[in-house]
Protein backbone atom coordinates (compact mmCIF):
# COMPACT_ATOMS: atom_id res chain seq x y z
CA UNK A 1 -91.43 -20.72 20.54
CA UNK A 2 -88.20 -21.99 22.31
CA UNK A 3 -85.08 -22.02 21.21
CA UNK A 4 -85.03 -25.75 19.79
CA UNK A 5 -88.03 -25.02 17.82
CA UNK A 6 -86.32 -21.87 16.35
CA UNK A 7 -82.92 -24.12 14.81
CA UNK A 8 -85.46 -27.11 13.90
CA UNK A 9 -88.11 -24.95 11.69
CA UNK A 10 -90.79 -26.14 9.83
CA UNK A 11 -89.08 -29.53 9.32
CA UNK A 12 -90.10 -31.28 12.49
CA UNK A 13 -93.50 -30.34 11.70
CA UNK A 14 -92.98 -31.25 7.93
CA UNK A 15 -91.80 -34.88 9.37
CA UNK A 16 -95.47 -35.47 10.43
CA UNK A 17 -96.94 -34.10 7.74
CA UNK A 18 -94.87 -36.70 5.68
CA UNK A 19 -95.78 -39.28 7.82
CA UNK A 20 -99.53 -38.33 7.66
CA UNK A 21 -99.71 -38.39 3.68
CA UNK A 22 -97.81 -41.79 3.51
CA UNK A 23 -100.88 -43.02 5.16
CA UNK A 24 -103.76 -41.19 3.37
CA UNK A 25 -101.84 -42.79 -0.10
CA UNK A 26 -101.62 -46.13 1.51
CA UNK A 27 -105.10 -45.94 2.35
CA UNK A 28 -105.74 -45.08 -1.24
CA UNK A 29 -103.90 -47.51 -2.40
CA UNK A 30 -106.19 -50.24 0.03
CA UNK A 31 -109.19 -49.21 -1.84
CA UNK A 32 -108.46 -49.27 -5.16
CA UNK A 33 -111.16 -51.62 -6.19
CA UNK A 34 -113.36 -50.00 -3.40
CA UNK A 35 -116.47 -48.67 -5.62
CA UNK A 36 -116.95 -45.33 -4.72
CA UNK A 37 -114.23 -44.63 -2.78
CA UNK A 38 -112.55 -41.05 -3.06
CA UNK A 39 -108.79 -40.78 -3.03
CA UNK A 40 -107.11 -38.25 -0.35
CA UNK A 41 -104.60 -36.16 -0.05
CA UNK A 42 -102.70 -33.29 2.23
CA UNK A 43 -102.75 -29.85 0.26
CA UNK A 44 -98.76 -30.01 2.29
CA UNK A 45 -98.12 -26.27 1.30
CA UNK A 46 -101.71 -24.93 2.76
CA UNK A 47 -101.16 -26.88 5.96
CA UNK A 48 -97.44 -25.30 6.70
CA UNK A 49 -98.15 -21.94 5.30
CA UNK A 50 -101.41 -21.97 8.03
CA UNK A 51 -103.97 -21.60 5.43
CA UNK A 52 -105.24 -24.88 6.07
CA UNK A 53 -108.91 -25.20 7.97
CA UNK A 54 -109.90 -27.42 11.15
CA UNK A 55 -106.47 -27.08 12.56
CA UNK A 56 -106.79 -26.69 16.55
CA UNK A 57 -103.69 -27.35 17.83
CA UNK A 58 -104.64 -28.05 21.61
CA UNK A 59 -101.30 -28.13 24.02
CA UNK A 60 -100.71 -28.52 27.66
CA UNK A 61 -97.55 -26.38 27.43
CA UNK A 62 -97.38 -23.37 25.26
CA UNK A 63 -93.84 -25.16 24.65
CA UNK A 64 -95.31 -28.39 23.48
CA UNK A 65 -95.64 -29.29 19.81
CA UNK A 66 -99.76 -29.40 18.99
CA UNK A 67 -101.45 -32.36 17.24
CA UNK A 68 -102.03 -29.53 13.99
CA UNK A 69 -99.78 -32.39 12.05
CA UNK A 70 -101.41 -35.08 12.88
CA UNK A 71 -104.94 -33.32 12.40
CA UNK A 72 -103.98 -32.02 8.89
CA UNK A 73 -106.87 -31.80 6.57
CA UNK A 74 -106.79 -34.34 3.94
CA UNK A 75 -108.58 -33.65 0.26
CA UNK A 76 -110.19 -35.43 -2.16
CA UNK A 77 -107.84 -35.53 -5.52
CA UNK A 78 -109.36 -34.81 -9.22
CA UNK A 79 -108.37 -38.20 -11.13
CA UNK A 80 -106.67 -38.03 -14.62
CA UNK A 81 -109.14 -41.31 -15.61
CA UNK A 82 -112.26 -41.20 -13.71
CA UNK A 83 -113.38 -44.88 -13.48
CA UNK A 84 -116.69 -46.06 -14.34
CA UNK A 85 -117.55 -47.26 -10.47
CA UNK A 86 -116.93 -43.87 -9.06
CA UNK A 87 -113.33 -44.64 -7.57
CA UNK A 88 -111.18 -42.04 -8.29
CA UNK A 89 -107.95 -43.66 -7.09
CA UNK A 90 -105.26 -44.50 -9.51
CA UNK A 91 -102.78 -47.05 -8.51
CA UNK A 92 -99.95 -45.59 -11.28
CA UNK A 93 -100.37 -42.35 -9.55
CA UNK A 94 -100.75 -43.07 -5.52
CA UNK A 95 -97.56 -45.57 -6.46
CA UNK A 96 -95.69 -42.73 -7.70
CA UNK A 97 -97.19 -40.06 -4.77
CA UNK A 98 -95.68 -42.97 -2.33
CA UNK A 99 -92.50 -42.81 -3.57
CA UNK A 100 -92.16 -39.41 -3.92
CA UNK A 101 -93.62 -39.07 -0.01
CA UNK A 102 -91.14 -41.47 1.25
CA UNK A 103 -87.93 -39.43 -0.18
CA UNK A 104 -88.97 -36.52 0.94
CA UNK A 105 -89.82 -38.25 4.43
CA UNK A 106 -86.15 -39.53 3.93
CA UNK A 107 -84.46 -36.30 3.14
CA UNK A 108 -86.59 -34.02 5.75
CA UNK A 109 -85.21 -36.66 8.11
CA UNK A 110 -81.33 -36.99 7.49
CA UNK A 111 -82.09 -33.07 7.59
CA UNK A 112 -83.13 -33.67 11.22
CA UNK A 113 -80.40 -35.77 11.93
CA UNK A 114 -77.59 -33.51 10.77
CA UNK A 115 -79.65 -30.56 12.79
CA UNK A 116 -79.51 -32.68 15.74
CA UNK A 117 -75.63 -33.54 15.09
CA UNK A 118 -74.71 -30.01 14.46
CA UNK A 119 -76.63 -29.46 18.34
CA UNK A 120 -74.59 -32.30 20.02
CA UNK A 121 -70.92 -30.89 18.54
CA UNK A 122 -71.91 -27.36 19.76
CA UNK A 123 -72.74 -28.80 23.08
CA UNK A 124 -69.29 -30.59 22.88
CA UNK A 125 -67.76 -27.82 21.74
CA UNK A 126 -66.20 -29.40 18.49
């Protein structure tokens, strides 16, 4: 792990995590009138504590960041209101999950940013 890895944390890898979830819920959200269909989701706690399964990072660098984020295994969620054609997506609840993604998608990145910013005045030596 280098040193930018190290001040960044989990929250670079939390960024694509976000990312990956806003488009698991918008697929949801696609398919709400698909019969059958089975809404997804990240388990986002399992995937940066390691405990998720099927991640194989692969890198050309040992420095590199791995695809793990992108590769993140998604779920199928337990609806509150099964529906009678067997999809279990609910548009109340995916709307909500979307908002919810994107703030946190929003915060983890202004967190970035000020990481970044607090970087570039050290370097200046403000």
């Amino acid at each position: 792990m280098n040193a930018l890895d190290r001040h960044l944390g989990i929250h670079a890898q939390a960024l694509l995590l976000w990312e990956r979830r806003a488009e698991l819920i918008a697929a949801n959200l696609a398919n709400a009138d698909t019969p059958h269909y089975k809404a997804r989701d990240i388990d986002f706690a399992a995937v940066l504590a390691g405990r998720a399964t099927g991640l194989t990072p692969a890198r050309s660098h040992p420095d590199h960041l791995g695809p793990a984020e992108r590769s993140a295994p998604s779920r199928y969620r337990l609806p509150l209101h099964p529906s009678l054609d067997g999809n279990t997506v609910e548009t109340q609840v995916e709307h909500a999950l979307f908002a919810e993604n994107a703030l946190r998608y929003q915060m983890t990145l202004d967190f970035l940013g000020r990481k970044f910013s607090g970087l570039v005045r050290a370097l200046r030596g403000e």
